[in-house]
PDB file of N, CA and C in Angstrom:
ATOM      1  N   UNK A   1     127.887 -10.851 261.779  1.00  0.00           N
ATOM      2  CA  UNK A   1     129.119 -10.095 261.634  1.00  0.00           C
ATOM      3  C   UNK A   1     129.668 -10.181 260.214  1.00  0.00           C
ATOM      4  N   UNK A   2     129.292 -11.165 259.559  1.00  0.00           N
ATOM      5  CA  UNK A   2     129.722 -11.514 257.722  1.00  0.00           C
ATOM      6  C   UNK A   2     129.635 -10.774 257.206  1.00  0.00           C
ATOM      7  N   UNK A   3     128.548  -9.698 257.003  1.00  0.00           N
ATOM      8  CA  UNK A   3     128.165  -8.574 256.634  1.00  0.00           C
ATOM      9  C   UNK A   3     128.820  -7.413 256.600  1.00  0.00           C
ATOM     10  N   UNK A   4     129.151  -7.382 257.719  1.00  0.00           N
ATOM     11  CA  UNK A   4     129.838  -6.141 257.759  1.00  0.00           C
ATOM     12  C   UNK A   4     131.606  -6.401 258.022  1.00  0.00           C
ATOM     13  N   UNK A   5     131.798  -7.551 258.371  1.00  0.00           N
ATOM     14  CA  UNK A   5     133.087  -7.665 258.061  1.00  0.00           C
ATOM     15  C   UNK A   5     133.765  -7.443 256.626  1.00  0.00           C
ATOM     16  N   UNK A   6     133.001  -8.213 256.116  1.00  0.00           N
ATOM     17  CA  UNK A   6     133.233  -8.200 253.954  1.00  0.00           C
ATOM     18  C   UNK A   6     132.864  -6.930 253.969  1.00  0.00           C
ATOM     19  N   UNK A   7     131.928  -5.870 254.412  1.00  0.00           N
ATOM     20  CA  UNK A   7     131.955  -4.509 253.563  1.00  0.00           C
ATOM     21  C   UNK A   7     133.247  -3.921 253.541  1.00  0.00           C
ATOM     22  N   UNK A   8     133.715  -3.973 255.236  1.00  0.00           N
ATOM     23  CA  UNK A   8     134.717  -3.482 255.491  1.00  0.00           C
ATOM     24  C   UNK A   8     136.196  -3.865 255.312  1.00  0.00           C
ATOM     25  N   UNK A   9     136.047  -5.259 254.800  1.00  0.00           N
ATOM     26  CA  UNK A   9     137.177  -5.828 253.949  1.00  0.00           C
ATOM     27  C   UNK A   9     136.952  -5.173 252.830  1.00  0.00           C
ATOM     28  N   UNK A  10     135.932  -4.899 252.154  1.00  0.00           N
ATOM     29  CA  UNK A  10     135.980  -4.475 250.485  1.00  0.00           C
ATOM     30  C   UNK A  10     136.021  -2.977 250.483  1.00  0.00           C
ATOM     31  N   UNK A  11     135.759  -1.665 251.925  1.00  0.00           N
ATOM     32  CA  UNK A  11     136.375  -0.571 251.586  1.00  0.00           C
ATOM     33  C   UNK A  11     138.220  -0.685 252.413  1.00  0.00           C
ATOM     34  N   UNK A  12     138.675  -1.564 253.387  1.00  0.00           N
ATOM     35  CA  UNK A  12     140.051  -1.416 253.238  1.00  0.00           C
ATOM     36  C   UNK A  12     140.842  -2.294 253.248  1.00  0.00           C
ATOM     37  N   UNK A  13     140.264  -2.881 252.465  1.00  0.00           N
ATOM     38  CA  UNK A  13     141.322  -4.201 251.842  1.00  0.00           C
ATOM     39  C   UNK A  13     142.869  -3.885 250.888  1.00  0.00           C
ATOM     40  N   UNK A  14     142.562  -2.470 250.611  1.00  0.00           N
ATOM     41  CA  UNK A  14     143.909  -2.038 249.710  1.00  0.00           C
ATOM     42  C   UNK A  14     144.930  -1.307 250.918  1.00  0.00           C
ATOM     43  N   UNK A  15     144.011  -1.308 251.859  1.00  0.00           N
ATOM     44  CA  UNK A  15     145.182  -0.445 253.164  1.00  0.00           C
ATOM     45  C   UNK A  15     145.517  -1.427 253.854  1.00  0.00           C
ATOM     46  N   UNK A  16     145.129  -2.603 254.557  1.00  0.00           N
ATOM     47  CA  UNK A  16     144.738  -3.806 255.650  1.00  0.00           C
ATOM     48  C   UNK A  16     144.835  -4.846 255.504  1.00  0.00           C
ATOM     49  N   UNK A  17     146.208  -5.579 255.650  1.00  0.00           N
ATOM     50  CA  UNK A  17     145.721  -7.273 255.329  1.00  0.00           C
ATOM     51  C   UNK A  17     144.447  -7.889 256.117  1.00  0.00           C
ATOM     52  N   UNK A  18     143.709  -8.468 255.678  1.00  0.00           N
ATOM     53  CA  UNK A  18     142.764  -9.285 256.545  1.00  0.00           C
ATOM     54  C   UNK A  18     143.306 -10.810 256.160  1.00  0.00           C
ATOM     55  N   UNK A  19     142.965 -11.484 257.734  1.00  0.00           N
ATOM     56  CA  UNK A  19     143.144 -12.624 257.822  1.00  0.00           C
ATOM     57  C   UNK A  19     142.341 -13.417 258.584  1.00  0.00           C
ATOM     58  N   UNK A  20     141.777 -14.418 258.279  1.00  0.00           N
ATOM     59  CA  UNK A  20     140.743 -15.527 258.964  1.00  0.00           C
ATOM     60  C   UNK A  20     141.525 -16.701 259.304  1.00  0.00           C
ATOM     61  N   UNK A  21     141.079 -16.767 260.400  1.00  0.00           N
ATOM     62  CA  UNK A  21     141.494 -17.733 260.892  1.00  0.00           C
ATOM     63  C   UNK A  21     140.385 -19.085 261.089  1.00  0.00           C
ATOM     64  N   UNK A  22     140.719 -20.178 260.915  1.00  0.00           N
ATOM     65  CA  UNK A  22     139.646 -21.360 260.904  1.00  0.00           C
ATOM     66  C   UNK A  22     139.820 -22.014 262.643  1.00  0.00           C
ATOM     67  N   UNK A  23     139.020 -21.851 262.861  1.00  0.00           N
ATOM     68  CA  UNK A  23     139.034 -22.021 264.679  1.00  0.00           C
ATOM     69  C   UNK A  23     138.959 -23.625 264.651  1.00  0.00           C
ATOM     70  N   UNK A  24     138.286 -24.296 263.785  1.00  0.00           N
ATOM     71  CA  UNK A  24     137.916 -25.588 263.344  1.00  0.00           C
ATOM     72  C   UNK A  24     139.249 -26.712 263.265  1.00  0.00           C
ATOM     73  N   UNK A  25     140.254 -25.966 262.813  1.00  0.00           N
ATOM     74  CA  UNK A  25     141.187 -26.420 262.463  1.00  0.00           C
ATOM     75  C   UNK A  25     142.474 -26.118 263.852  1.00  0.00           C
ATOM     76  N   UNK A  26     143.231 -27.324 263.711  1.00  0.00           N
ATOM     77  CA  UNK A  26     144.167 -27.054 264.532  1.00  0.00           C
ATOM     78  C   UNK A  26     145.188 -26.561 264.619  1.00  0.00           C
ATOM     79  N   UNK A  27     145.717 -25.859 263.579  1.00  0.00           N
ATOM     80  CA  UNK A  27     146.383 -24.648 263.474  1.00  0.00           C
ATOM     81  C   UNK A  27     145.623 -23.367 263.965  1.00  0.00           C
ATOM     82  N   UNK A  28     144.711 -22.678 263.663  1.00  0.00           N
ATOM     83  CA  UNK A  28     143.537 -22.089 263.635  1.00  0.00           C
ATOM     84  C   UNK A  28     143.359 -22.125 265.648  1.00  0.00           C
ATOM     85  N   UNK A  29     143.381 -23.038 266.078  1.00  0.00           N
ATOM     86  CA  UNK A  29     142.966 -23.328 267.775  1.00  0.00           C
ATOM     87  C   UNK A  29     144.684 -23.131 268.175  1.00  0.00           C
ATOM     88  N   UNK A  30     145.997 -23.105 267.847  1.00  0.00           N
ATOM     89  CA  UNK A  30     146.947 -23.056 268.212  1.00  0.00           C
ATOM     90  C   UNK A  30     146.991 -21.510 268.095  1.00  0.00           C
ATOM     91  N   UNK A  31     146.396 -20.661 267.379  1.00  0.00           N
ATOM     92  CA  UNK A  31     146.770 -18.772 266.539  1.00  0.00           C
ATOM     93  C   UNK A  31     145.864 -18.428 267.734  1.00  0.00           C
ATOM     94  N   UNK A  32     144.480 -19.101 267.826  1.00  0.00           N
ATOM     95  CA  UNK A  32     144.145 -18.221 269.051  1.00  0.00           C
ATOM     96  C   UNK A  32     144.138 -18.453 270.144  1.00  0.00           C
ATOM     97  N   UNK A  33     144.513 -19.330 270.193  1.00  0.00           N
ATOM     98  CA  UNK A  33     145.417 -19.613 272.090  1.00  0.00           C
ATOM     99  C   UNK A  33     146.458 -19.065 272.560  1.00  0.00           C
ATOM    100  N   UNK A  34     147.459 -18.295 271.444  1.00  0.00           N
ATOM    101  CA  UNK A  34     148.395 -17.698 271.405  1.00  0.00           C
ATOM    102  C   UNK A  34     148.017 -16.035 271.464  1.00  0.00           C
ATOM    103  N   UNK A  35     147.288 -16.093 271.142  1.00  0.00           N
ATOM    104  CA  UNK A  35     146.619 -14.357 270.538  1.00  0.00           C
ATOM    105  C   UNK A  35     145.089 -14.297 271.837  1.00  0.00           C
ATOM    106  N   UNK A  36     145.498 -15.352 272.901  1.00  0.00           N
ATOM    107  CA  UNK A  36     144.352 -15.003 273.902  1.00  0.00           C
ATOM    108  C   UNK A  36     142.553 -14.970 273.566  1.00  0.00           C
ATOM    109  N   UNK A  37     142.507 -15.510 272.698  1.00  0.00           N
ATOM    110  CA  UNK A  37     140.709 -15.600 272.018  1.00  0.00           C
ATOM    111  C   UNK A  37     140.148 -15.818 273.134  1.00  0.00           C
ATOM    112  N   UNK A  38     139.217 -16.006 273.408  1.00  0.00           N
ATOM    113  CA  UNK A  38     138.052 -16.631 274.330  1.00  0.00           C
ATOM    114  C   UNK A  38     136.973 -17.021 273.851  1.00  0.00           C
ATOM    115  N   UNK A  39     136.854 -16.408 272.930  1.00  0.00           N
ATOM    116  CA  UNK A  39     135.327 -16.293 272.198  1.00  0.00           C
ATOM    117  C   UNK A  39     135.162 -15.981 270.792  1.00  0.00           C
ATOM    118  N   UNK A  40     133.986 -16.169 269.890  1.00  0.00           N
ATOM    119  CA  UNK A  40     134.091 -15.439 268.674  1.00  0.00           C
ATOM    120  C   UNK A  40     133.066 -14.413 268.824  1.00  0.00           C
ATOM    121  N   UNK A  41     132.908 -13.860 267.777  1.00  0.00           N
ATOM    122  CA  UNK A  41     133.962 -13.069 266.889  1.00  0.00           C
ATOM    123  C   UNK A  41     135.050 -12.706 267.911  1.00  0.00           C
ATOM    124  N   UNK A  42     135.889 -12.554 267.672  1.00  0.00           N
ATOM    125  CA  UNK A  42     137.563 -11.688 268.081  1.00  0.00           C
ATOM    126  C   UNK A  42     138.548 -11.516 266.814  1.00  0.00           C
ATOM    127  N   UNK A  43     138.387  -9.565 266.883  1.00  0.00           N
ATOM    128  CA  UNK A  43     138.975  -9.037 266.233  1.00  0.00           C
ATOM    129  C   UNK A  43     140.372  -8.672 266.459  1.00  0.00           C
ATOM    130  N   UNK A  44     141.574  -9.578 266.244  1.00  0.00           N
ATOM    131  CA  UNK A  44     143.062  -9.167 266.705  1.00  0.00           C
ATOM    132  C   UNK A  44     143.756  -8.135 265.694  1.00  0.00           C
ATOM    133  N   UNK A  45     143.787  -6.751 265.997  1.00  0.00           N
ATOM    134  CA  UNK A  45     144.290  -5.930 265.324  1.00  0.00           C
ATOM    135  C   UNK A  45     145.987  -5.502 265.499  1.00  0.00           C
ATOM    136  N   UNK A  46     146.702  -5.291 264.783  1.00  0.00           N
ATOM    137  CA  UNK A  46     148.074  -5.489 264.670  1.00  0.00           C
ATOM    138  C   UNK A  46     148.670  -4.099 263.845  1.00  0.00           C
ATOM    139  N   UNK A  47     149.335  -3.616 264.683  1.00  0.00           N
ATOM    140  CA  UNK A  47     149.949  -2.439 264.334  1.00  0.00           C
ATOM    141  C   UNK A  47     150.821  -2.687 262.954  1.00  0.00           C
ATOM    142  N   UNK A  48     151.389  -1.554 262.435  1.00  0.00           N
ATOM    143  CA  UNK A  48     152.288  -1.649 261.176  1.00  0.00           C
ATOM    144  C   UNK A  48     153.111  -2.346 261.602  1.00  0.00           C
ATOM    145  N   UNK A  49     153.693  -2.769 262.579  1.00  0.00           N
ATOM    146  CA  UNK A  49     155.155  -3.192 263.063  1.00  0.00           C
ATOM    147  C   UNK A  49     155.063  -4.742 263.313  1.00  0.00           C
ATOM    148  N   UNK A  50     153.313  -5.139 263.501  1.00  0.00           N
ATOM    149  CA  UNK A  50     153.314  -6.219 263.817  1.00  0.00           C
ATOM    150  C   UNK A  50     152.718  -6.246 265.496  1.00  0.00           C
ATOM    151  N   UNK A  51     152.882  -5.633 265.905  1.00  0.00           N
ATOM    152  CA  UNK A  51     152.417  -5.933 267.099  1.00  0.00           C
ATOM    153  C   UNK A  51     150.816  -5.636 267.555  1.00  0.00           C
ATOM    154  N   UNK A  52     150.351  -6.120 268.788  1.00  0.00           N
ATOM    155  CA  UNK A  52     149.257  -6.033 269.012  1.00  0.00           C
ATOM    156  C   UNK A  52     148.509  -4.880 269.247  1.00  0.00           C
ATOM    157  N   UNK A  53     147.568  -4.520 268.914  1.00  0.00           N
ATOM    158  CA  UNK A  53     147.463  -3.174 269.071  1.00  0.00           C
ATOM    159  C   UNK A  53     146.194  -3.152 269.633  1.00  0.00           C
ATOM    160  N   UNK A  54     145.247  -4.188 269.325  1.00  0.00           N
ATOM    161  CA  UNK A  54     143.986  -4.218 269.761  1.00  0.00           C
ATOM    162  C   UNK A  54     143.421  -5.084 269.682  1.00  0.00           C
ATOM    163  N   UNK A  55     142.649  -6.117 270.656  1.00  0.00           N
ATOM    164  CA  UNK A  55     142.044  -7.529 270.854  1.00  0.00           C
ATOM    165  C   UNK A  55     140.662  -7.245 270.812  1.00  0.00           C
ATOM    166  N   UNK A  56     139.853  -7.143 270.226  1.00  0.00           N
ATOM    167  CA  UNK A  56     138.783  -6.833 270.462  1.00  0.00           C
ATOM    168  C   UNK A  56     137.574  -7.788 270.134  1.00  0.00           C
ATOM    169  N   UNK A  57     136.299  -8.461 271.031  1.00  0.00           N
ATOM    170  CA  UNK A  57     135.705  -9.464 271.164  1.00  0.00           C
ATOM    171  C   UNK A  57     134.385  -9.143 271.291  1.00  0.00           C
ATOM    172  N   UNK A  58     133.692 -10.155 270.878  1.00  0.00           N
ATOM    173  CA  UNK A  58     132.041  -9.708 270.896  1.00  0.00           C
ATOM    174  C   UNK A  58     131.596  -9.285 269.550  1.00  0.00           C
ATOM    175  N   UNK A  59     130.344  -9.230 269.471  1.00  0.00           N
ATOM    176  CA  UNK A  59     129.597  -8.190 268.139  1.00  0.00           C
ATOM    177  C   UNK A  59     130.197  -6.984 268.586  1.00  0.00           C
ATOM    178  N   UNK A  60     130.618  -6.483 267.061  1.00  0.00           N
ATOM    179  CA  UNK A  60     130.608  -4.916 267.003  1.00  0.00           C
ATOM    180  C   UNK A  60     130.331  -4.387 266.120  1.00  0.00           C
ATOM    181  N   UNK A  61     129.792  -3.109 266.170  1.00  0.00           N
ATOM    182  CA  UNK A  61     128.966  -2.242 265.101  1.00  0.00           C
ATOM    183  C   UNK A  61     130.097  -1.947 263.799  1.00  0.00           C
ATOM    184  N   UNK A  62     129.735  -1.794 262.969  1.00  0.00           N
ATOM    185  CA  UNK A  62     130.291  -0.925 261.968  1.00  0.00           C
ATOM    186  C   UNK A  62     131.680  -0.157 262.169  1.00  0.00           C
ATOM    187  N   UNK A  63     130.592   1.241 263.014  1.00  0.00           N
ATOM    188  CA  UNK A  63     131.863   2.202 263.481  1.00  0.00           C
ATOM    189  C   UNK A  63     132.584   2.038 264.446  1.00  0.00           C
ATOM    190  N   UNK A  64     132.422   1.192 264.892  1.00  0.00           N
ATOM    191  CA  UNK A  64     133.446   0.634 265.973  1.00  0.00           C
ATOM    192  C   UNK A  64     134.843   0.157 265.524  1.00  0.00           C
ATOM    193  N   UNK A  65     134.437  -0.848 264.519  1.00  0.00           N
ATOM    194  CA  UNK A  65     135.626  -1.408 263.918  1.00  0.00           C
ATOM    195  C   UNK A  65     136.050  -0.402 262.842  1.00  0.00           C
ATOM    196  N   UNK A  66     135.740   0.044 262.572  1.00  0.00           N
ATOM    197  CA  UNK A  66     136.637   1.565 261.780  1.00  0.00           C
ATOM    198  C   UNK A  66     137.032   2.412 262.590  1.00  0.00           C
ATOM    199  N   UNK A  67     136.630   2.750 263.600  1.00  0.00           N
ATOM    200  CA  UNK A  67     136.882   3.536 264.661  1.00  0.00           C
ATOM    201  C   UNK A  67     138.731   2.923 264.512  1.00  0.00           C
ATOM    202  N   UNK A  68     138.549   1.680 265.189  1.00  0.00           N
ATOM    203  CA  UNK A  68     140.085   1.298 265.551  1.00  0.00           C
ATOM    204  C   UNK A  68     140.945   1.104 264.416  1.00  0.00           C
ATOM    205  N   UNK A  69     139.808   0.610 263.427  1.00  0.00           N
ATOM    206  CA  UNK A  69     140.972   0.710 262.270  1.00  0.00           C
ATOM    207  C   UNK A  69     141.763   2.105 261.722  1.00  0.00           C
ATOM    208  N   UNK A  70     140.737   2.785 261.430  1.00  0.00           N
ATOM    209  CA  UNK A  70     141.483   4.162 261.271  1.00  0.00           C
ATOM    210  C   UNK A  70     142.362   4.968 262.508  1.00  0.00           C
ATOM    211  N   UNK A  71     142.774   4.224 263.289  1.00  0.00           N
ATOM    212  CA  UNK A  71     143.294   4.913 264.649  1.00  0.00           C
ATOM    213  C   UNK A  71     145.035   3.878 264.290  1.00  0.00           C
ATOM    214  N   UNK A  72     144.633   2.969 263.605  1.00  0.00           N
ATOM    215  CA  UNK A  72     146.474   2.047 263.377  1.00  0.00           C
ATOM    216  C   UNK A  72     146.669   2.688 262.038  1.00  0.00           C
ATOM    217  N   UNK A  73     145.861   3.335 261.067  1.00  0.00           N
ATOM    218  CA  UNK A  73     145.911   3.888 259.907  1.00  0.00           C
ATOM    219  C   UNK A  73     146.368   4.959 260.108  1.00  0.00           C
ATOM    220  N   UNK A  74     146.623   5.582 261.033  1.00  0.00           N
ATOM    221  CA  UNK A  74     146.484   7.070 261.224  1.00  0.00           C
ATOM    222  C   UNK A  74     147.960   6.854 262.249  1.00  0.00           C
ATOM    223  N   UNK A  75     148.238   5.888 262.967  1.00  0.00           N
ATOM    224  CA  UNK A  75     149.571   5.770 263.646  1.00  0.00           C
ATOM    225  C   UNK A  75     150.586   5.564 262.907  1.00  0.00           C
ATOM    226  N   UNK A  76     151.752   6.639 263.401  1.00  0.00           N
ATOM    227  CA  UNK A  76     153.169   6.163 262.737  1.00  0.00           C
ATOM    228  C   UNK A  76     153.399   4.889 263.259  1.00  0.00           C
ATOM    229  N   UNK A  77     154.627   3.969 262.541  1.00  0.00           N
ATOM    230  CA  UNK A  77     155.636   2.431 262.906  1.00  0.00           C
ATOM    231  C   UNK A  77     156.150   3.433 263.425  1.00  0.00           C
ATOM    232  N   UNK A  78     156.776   2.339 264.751  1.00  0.00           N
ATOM    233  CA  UNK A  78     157.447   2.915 265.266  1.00  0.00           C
ATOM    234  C   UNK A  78     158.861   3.028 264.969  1.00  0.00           C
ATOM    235  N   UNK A  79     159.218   2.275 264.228  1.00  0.00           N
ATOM    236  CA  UNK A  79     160.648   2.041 262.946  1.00  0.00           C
ATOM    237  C   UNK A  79     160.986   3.215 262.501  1.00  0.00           C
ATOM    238  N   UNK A  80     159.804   3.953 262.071  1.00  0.00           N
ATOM    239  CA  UNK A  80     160.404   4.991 261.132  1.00  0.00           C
ATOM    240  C   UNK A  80     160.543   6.587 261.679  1.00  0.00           C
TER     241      UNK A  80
END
């Protein structure tokens, strides 16, 4: 998944905060016990507003994870 996570950090890293979390660590085991993990990879995607928008777990392809990304890119906040 390294692979294609970093591509896709390096085409939308200027639109997308990315954040890693260290599962290793016990802060890291407190974020995803809170955010429901089960497993790795798990991709927790978060609307403009902050909220959850999409939990998504397992290998996934490429267009998958652009799929959803461009779908919170493409959503208004609901703020505005």
């Amino acid at each position: 998944m390294n692979p294609i996570v970093n591509g896709i950090r390096q085409d939308y890293g200027w639109k997308i905060n990315f954040v890693y979390v260290e599962l290793d660590e016990p802060a890291g085991k407190q974020h995803a016990r809170e955010a429901g993990v089960m497993g790795t990879p798990t991709f927790l995607l978060l609307n403009r507003d902050g909220e959850r928008a999409y939990l998504l777990q397992g290998v996934l392809s490429r267009a998958i994870l652009e799929q959803h990304l461009e779908a919170l890119l493409d959503a208004p906040a609901r703020g505005r």
